[in-house]
PDB file of N, CA and C in Angstrom:
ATOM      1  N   UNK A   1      73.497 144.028 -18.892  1.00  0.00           N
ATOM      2  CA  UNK A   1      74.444 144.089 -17.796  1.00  0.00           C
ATOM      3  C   UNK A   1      75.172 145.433 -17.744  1.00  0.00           C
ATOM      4  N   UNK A   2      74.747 146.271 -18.490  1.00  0.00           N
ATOM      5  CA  UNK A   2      75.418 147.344 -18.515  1.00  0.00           C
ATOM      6  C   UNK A   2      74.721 148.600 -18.740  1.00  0.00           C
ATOM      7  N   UNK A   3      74.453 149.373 -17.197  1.00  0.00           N
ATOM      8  CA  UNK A   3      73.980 150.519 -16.756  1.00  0.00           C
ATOM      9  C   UNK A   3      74.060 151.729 -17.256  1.00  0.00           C
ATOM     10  N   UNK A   4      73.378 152.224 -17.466  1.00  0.00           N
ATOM     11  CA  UNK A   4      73.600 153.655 -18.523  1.00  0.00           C
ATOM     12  C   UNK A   4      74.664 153.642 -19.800  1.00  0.00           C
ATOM     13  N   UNK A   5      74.583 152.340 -20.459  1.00  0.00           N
ATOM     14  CA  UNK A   5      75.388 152.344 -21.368  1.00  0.00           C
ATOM     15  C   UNK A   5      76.471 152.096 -21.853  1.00  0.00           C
ATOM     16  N   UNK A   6      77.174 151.655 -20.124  1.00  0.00           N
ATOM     17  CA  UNK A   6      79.136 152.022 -19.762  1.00  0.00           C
ATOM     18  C   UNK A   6      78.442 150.699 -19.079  1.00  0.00           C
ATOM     19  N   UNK A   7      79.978 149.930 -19.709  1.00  0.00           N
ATOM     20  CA  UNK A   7      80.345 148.385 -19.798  1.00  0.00           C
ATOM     21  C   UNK A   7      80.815 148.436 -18.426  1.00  0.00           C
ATOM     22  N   UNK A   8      79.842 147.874 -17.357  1.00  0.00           N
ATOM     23  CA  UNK A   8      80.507 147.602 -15.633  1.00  0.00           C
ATOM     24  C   UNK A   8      79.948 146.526 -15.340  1.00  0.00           C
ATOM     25  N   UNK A   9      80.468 145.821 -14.235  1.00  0.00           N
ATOM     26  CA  UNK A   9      80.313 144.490 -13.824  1.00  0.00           C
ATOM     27  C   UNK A   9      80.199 144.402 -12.400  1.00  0.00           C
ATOM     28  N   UNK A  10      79.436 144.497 -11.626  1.00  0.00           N
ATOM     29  CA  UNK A  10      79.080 144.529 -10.389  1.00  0.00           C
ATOM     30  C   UNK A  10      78.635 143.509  -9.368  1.00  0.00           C
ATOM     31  N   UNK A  11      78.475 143.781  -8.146  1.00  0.00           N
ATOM     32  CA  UNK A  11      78.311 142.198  -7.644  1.00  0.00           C
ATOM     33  C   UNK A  11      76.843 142.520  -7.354  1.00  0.00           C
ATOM     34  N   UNK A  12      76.198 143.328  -7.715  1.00  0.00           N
ATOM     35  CA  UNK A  12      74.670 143.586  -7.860  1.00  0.00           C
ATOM     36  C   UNK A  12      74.253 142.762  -9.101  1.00  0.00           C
ATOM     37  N   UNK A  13      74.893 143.027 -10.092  1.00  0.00           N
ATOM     38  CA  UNK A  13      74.289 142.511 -11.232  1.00  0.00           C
ATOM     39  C   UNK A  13      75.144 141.190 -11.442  1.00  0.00           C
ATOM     40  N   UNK A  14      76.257 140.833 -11.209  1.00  0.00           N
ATOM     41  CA  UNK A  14      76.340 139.219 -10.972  1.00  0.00           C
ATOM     42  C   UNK A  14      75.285 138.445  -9.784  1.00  0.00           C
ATOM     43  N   UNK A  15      74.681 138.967  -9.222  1.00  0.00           N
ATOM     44  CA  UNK A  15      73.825 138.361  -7.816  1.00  0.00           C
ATOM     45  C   UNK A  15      72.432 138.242  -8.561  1.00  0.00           C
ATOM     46  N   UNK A  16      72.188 138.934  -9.511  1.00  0.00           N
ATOM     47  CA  UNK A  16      70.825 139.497 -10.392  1.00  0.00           C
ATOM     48  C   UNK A  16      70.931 138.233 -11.426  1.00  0.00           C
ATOM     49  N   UNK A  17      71.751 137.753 -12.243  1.00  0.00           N
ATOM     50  CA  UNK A  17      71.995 137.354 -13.362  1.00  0.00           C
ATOM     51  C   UNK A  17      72.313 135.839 -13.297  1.00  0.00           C
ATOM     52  N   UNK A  18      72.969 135.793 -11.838  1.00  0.00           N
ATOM     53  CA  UNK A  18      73.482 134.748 -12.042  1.00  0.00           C
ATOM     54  C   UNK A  18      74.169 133.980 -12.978  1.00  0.00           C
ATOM     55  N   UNK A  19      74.101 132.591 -13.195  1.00  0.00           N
ATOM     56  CA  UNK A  19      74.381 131.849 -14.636  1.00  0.00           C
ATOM     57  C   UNK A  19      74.525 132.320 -15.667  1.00  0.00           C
ATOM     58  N   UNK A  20      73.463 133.027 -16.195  1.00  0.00           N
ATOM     59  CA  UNK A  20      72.380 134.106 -17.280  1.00  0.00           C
ATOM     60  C   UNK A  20      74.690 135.199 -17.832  1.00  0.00           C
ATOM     61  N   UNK A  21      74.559 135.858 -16.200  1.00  0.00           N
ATOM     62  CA  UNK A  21      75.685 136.485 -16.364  1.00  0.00           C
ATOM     63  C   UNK A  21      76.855 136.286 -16.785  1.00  0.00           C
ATOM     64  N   UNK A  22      77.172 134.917 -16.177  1.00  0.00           N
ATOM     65  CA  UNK A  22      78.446 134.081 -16.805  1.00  0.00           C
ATOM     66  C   UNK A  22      78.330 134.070 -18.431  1.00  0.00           C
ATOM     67  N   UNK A  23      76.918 133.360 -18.684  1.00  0.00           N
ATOM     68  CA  UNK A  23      76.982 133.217 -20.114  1.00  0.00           C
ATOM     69  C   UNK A  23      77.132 134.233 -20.588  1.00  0.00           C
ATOM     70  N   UNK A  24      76.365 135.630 -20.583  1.00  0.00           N
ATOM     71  CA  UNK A  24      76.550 136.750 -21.429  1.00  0.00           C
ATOM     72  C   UNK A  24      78.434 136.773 -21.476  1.00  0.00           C
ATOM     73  N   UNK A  25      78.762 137.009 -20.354  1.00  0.00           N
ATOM     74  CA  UNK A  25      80.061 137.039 -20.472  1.00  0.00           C
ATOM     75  C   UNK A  25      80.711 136.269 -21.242  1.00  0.00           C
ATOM     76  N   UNK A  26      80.954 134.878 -21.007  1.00  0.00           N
ATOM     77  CA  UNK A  26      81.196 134.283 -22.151  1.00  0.00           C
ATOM     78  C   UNK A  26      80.744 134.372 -23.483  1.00  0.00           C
ATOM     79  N   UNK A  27      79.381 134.508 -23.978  1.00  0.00           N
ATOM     80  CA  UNK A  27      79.406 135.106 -24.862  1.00  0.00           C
ATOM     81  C   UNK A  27      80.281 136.577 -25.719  1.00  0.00           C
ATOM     82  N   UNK A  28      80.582 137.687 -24.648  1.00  0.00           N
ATOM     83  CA  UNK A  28      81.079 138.428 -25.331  1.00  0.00           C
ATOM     84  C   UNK A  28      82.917 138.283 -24.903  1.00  0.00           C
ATOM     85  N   UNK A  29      83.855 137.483 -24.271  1.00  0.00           N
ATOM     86  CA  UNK A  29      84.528 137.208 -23.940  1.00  0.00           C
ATOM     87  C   UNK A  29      85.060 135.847 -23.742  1.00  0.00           C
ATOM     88  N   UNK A  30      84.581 134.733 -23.847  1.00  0.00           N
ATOM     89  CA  UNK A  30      85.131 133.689 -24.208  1.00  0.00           C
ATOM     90  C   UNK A  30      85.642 132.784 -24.707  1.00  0.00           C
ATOM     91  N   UNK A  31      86.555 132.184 -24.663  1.00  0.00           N
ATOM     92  CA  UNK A  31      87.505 131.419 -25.852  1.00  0.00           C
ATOM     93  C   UNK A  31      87.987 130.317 -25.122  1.00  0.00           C
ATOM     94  N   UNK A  32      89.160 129.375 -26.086  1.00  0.00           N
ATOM     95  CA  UNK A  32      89.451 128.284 -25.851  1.00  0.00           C
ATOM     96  C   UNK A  32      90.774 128.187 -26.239  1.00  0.00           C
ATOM     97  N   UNK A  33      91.965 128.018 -25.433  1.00  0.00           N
ATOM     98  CA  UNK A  33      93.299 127.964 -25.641  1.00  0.00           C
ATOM     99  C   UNK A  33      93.724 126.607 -24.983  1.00  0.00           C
ATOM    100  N   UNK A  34      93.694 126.190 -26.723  1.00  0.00           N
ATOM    101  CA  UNK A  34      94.372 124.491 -26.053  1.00  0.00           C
ATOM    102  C   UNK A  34      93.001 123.686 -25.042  1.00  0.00           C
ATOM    103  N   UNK A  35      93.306 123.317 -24.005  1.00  0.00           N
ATOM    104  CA  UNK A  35      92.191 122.615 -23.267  1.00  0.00           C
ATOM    105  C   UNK A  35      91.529 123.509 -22.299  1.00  0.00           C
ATOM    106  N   UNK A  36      91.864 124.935 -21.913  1.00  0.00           N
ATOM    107  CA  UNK A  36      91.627 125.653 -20.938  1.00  0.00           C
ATOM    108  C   UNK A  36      89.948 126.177 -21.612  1.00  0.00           C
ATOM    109  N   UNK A  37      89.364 126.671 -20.960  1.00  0.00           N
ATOM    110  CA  UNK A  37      88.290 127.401 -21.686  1.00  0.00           C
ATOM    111  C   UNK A  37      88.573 128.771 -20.504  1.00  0.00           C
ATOM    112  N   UNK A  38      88.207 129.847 -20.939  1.00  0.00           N
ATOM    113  CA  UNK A  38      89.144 131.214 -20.693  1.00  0.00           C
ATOM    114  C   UNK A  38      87.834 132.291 -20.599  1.00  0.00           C
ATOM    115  N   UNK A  39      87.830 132.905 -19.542  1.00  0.00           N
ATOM    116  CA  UNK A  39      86.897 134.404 -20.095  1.00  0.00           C
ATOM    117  C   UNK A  39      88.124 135.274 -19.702  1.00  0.00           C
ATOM    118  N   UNK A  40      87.919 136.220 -20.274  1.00  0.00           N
ATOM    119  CA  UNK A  40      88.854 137.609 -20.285  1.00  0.00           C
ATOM    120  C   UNK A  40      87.808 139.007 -20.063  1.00  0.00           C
ATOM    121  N   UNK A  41      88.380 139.196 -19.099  1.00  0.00           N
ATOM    122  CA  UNK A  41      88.135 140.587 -18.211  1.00  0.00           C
ATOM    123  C   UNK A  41      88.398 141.996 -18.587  1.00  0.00           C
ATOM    124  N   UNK A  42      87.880 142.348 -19.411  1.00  0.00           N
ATOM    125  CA  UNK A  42      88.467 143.602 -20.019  1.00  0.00           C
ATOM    126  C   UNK A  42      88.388 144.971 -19.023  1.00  0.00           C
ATOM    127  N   UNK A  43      87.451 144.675 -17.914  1.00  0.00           N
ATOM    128  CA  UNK A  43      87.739 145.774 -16.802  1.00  0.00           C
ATOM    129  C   UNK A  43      88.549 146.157 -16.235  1.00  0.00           C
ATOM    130  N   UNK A  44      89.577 144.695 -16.059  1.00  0.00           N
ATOM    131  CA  UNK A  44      90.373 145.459 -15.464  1.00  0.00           C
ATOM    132  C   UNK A  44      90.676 144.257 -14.278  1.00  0.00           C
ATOM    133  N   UNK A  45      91.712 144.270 -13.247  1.00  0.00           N
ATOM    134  CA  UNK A  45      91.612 143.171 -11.782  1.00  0.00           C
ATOM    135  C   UNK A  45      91.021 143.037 -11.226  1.00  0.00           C
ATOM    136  N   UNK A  46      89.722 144.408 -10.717  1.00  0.00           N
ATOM    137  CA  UNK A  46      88.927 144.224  -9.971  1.00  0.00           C
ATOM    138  C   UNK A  46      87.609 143.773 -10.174  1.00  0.00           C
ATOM    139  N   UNK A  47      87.586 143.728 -11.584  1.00  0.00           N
ATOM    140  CA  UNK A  47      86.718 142.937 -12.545  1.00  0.00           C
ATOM    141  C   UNK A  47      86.675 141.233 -12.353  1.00  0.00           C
ATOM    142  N   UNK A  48      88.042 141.182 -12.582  1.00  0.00           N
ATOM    143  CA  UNK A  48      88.528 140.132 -12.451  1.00  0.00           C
ATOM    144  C   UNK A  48      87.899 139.264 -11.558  1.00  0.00           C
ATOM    145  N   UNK A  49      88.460 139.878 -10.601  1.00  0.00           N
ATOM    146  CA  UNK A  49      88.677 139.310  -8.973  1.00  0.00           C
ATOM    147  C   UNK A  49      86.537 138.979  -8.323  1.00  0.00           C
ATOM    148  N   UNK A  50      86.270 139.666  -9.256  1.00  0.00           N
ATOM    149  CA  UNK A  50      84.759 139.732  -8.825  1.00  0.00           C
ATOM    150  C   UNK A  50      84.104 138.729  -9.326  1.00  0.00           C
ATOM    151  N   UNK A  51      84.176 138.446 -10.746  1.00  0.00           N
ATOM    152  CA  UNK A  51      83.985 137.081 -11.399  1.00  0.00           C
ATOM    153  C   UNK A  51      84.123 135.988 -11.051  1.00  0.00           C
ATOM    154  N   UNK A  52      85.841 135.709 -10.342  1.00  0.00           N
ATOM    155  CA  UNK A  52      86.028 135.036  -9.872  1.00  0.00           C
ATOM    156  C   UNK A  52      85.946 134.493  -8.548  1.00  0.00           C
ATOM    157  N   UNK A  53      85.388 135.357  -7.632  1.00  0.00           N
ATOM    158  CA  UNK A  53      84.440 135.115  -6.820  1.00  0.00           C
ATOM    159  C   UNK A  53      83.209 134.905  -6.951  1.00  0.00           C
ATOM    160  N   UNK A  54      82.569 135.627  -7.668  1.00  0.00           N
ATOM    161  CA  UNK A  54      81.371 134.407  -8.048  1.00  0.00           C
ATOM    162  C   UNK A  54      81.104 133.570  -8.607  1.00  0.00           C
ATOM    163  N   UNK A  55      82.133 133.017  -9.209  1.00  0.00           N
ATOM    164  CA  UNK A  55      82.108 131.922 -10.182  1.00  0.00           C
ATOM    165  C   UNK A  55      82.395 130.428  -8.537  1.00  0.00           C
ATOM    166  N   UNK A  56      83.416 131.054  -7.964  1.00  0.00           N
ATOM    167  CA  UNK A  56      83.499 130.219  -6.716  1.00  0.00           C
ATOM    168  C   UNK A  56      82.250 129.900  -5.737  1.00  0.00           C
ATOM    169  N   UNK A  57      81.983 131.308  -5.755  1.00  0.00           N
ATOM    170  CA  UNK A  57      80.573 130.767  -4.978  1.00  0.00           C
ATOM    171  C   UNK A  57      79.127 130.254  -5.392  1.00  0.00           C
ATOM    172  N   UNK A  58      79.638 129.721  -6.930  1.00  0.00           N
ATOM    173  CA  UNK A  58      78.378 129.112  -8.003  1.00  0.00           C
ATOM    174  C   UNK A  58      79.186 127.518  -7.435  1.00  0.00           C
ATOM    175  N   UNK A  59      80.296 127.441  -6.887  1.00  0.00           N
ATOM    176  CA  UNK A  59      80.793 125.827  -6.853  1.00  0.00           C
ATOM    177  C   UNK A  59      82.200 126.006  -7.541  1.00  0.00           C
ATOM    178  N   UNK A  60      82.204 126.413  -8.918  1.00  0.00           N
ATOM    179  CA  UNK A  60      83.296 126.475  -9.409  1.00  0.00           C
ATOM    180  C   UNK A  60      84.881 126.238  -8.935  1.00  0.00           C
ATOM    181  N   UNK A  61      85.664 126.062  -9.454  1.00  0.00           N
ATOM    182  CA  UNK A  61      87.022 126.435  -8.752  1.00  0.00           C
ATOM    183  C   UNK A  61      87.745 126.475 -10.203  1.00  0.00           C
ATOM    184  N   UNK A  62      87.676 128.384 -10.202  1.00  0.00           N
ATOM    185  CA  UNK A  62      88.435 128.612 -11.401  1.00  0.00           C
ATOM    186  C   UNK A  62      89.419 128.824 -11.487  1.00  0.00           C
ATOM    187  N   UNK A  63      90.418 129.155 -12.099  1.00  0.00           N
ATOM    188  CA  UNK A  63      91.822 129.762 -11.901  1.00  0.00           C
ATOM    189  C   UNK A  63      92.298 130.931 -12.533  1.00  0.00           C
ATOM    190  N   UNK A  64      92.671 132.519 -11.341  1.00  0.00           N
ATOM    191  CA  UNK A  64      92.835 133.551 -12.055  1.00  0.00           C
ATOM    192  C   UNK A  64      94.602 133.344 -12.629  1.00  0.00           C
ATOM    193  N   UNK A  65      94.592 133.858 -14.049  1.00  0.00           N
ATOM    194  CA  UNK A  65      95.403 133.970 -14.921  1.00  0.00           C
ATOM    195  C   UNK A  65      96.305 135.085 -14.010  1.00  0.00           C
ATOM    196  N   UNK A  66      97.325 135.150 -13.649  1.00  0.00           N
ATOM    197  CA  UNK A  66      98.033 136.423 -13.587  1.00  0.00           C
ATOM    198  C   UNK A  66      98.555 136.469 -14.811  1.00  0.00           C
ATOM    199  N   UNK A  67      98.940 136.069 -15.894  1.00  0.00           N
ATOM    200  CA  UNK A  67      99.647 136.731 -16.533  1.00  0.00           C
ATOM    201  C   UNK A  67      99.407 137.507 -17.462  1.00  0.00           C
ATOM    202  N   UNK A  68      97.989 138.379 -17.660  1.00  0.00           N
ATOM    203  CA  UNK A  68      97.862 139.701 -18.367  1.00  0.00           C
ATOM    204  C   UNK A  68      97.548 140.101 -17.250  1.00  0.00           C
ATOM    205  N   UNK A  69      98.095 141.571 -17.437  1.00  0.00           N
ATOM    206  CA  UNK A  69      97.713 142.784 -16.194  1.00  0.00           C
ATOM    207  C   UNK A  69      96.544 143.621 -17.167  1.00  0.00           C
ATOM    208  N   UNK A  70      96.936 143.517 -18.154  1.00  0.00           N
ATOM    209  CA  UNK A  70      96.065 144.867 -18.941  1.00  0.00           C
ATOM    210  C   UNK A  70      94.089 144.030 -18.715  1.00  0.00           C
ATOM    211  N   UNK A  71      94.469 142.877 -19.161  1.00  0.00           N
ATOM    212  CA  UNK A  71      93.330 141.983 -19.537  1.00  0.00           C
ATOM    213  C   UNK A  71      93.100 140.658 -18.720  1.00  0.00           C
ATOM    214  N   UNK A  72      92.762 140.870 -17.445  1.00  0.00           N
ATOM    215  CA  UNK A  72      92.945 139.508 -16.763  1.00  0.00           C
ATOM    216  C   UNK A  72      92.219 138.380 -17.404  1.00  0.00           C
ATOM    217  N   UNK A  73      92.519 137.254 -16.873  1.00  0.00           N
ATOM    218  CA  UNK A  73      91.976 135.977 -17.240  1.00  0.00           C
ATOM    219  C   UNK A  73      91.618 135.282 -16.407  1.00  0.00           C
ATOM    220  N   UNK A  74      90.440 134.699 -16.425  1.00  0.00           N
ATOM    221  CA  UNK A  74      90.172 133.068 -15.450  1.00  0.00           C
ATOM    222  C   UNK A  74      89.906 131.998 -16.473  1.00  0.00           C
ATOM    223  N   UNK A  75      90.438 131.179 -16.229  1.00  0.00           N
ATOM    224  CA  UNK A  75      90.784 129.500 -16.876  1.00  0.00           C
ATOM    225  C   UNK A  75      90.191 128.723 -16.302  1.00  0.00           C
ATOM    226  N   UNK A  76      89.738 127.977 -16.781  1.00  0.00           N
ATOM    227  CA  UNK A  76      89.007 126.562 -16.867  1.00  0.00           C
ATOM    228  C   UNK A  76      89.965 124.999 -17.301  1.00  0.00           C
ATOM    229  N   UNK A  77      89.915 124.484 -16.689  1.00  0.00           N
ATOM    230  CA  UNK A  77      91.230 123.430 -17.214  1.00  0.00           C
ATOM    231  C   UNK A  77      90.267 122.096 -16.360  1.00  0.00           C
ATOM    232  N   UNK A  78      90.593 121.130 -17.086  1.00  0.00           N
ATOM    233  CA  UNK A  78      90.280 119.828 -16.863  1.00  0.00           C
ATOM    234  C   UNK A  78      88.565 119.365 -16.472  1.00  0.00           C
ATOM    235  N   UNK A  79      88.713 118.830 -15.150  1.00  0.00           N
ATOM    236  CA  UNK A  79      86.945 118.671 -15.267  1.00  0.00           C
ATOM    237  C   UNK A  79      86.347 119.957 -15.299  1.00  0.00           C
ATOM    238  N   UNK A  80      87.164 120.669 -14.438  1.00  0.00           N
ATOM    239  CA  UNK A  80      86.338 122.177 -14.615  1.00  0.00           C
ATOM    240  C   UNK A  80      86.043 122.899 -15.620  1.00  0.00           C
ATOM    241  N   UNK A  81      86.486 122.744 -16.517  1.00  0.00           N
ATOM    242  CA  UNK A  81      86.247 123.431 -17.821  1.00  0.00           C
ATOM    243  C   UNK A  81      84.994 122.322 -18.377  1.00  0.00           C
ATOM    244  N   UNK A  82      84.672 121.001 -17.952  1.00  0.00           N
ATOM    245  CA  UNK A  82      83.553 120.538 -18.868  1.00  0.00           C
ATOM    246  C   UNK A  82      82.572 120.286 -17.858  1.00  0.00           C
ATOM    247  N   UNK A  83      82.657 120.733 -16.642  1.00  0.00           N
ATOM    248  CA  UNK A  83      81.464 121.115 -15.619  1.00  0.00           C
ATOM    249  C   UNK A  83      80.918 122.868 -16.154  1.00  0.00           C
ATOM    250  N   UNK A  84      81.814 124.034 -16.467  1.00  0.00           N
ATOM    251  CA  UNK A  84      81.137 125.036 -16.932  1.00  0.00           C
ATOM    252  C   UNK A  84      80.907 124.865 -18.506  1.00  0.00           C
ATOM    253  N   UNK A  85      81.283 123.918 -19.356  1.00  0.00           N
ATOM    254  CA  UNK A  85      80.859 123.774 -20.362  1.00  0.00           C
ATOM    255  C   UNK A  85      79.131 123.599 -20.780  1.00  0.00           C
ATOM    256  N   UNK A  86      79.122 122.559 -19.556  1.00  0.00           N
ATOM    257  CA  UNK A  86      77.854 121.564 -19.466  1.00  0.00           C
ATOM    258  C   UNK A  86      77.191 123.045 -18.840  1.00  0.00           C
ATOM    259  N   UNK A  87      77.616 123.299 -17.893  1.00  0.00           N
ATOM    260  CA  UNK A  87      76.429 124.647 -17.565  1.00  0.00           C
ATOM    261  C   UNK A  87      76.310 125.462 -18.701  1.00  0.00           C
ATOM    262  N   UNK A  88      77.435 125.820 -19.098  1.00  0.00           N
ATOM    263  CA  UNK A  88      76.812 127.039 -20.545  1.00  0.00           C
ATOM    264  C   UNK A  88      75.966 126.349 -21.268  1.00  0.00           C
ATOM    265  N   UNK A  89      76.078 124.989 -21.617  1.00  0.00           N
ATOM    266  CA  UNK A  89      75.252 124.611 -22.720  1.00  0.00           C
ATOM    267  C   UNK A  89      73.730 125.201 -22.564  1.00  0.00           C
ATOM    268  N   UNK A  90      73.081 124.775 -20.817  1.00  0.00           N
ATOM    269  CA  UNK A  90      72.312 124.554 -20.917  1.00  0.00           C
ATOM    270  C   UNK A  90      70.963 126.007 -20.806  1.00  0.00           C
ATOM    271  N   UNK A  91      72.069 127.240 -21.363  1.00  0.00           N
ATOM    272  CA  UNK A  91      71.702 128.458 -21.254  1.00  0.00           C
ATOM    273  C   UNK A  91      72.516 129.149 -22.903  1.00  0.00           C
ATOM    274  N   UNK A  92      72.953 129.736 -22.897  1.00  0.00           N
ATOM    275  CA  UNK A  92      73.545 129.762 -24.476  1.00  0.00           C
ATOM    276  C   UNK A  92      72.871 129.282 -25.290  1.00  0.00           C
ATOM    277  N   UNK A  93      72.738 130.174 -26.473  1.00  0.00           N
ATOM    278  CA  UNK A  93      71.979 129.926 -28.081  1.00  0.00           C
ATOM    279  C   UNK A  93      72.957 128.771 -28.447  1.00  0.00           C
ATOM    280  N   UNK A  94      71.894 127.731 -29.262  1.00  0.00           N
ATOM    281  CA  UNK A  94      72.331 126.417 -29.626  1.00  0.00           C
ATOM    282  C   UNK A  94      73.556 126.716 -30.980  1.00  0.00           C
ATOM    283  N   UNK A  95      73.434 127.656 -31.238  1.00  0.00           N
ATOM    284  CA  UNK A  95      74.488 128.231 -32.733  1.00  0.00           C
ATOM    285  C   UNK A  95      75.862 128.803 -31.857  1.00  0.00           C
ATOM    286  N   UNK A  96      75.570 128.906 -30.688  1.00  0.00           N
ATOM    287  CA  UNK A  96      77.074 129.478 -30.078  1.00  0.00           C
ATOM    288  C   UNK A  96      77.887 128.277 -29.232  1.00  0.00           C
ATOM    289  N   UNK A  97      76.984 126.873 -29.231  1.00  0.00           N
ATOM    290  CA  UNK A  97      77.518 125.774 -28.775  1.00  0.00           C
ATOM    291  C   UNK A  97      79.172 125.429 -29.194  1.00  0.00           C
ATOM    292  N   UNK A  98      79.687 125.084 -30.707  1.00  0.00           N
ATOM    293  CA  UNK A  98      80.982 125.158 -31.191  1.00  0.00           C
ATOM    294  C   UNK A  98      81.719 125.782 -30.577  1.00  0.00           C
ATOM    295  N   UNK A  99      81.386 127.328 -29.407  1.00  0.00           N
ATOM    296  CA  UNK A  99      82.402 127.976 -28.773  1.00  0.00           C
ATOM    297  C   UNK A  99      83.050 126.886 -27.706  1.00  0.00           C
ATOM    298  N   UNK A 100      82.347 125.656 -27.184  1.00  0.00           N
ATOM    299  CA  UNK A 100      82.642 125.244 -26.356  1.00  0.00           C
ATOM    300  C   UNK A 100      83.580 124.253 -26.425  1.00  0.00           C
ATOM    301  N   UNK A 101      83.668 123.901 -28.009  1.00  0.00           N
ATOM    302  CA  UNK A 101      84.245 122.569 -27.930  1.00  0.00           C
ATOM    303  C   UNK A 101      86.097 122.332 -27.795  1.00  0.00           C
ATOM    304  N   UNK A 102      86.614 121.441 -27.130  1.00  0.00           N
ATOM    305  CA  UNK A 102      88.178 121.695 -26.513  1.00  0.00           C
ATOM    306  C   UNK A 102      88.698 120.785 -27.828  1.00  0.00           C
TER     307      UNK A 102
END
């Protein structure tokens, strides 16, 4: 997912990746605070804001975090967090499963 080397996130390569993309992401950015399941955006808002539009237009309905500016967040909370659970499972290495559990 990342073009000449330099960590970018595009709506070319979310459109390319699909699912595939979420997971990498979660893989290198995802966690679990309390019941939420969380990716964190290290690009930046407009990073952000891009994710979270395609995560919406996969079905989703995520929720952007305002409260890091440096490091945005989108949250996962309630069924939604075990509707993208159930999708990561079914893409994600079976040894990175434990990331999922609330």
């Amino acid at each position: 997912m990342y073009p000449r080397d330099e960590r970018i996130v595009t709506p070319e390569i979310l459109a390319i990746t699909g699912m595939k993309g979420i997971a990498a992401l979660w893989n290198d950015y995802g966690s679990i605070e309390g019941q939420k399941l969380r990716i964190t955006c290290p690009g930046g808002k407009s990073e952000a804001f891009l994710v979270h539009d395609h995560l919406v237009n996969m079905g989703f309905r995520p929720m952007y975090n305002r409260s890091s500016i440096r490091n945005p967040k989108i949250d996962f909370i309630g069924e939604e967090a075990d509707r993208l659970a159930t999708a990561l499972r079914k893409i994600i290495p079976r040894h990175r499963h434990p990331t999922l559990r609330r």
